[in-house]
Protein backbone atom coordinates (compact mmCIF):
# COMPACT_ATOMS: atom_id res chain seq x y z
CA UNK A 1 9.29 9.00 2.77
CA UNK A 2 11.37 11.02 5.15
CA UNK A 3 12.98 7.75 6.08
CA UNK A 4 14.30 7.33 3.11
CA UNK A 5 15.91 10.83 2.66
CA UNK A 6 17.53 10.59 6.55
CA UNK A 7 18.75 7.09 5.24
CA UNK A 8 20.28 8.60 1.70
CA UNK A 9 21.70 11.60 3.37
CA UNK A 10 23.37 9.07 6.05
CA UNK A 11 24.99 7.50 3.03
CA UNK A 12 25.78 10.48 1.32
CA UNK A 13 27.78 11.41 3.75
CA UNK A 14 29.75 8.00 4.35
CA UNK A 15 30.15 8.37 0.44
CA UNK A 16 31.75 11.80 0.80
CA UNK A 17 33.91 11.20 3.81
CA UNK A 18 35.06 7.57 2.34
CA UNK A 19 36.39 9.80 -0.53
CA UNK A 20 37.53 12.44 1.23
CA UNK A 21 39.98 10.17 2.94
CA UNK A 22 40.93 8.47 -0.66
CA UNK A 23 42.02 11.84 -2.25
CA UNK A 24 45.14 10.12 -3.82
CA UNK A 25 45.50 10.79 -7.59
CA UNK A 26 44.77 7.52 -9.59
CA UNK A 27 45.16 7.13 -13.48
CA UNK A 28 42.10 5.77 -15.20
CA UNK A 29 42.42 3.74 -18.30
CA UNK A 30 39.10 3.86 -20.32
CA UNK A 31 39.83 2.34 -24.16
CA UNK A 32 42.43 4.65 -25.45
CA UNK A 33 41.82 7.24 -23.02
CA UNK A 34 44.24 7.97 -19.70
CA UNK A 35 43.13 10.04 -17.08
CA UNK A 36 44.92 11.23 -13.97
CA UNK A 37 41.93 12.15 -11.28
CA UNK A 38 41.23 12.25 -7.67
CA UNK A 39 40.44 9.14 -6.58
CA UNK A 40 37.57 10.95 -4.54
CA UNK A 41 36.15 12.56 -7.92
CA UNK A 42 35.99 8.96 -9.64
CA UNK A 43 34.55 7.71 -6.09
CA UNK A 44 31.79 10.78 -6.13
CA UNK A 45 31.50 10.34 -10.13
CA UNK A 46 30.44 6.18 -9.57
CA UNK A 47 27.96 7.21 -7.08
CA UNK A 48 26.16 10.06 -8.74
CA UNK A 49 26.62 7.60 -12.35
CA UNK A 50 24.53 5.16 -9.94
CA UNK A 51 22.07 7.68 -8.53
CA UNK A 52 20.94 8.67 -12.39
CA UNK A 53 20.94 5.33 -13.59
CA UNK A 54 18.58 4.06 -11.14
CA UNK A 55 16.01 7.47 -11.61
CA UNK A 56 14.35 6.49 -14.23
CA UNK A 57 13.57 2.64 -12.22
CA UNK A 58 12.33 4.53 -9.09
CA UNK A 59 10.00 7.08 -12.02
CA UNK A 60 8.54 3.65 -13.22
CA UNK A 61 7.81 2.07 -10.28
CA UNK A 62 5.50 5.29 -8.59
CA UNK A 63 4.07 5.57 -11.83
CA UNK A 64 2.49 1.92 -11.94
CA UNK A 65 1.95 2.56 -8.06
CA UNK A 66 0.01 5.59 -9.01
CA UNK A 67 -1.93 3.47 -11.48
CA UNK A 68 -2.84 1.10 -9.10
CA UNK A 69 -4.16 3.21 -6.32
CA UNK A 70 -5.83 5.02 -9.11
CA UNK A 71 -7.33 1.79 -10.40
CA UNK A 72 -8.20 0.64 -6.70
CA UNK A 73 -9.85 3.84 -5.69
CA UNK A 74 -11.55 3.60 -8.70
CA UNK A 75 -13.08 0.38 -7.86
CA UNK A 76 -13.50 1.26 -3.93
CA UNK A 77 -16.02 4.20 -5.46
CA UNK A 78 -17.50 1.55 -7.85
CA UNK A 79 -18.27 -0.74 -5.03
CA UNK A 80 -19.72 1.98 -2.70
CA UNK A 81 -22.06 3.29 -5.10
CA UNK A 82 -23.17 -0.24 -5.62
CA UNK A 83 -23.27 -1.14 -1.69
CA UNK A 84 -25.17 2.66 -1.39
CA UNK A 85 -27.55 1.37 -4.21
CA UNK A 86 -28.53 -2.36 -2.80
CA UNK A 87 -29.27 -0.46 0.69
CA UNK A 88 -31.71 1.60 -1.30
CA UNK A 89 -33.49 -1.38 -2.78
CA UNK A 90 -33.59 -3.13 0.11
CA UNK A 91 -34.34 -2.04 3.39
CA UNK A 92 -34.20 -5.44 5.47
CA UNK A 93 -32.24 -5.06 8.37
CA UNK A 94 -31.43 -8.42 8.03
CA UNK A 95 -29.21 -7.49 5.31
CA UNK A 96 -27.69 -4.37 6.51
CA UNK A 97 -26.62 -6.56 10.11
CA UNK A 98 -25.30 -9.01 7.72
CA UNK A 99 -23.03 -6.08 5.97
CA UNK A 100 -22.16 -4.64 9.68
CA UNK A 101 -20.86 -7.65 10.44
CA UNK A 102 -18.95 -8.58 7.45
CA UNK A 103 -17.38 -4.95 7.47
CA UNK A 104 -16.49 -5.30 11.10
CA UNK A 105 -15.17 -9.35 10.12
CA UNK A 106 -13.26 -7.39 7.34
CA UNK A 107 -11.76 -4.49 9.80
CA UNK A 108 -10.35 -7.57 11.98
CA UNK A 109 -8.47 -9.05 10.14
């Protein structure tokens, strides 16, 4: 996570300093509409237009990761209390050297 943020506040800045050294007025022709700006406004307006249009992805994507670990924890409790419950019927130690090994077979790989 903090990765990320050094990595978007490295191109922050090559955003800001990219149009910082574009500061020459432009005129923008949207429809009927004619606008003399900054060309570093229009550059700083495209990237923050980009920034919100691509919130509400990153919102969907950690809520279905959310659901998922929720689901998989969910099911990791599940298959403990079912693990915790066959140890109780059984007390071979055939069976719980069987589960040491396939838990330390699992941890390999």
């Amino acid at each position: 996570m903090q990765f990320v943020i050094v990595i978007s506040m490295i191109f922050a800045i090559l955003i800001a300093i990219f149009a910082l050294q574009n500061a020459a007025i432009i005129t923008i022709n949207l429809l009927w509409y004619k606008l003399n700006l900054s060309q570093a406004v229009v550059i700083l307006g495209s990237a923050l237009f980009g920034v919100l249009v691509m919130i509400p992805f990153d919102i969907v994507k950690r809520v279905k990761h959310g659901m998922k670990t929720s689901e998989l924890n969910n099911q990791i409790r599940r298959l403990n209390e079912e693990l915790n419950s066959v140890r109780r019927e059984t007390k071979s130690t055939d069976i719980d050297d069987l589960i040491k090994k396939e838990e330390e077979n699992n941890k390999g790989q």
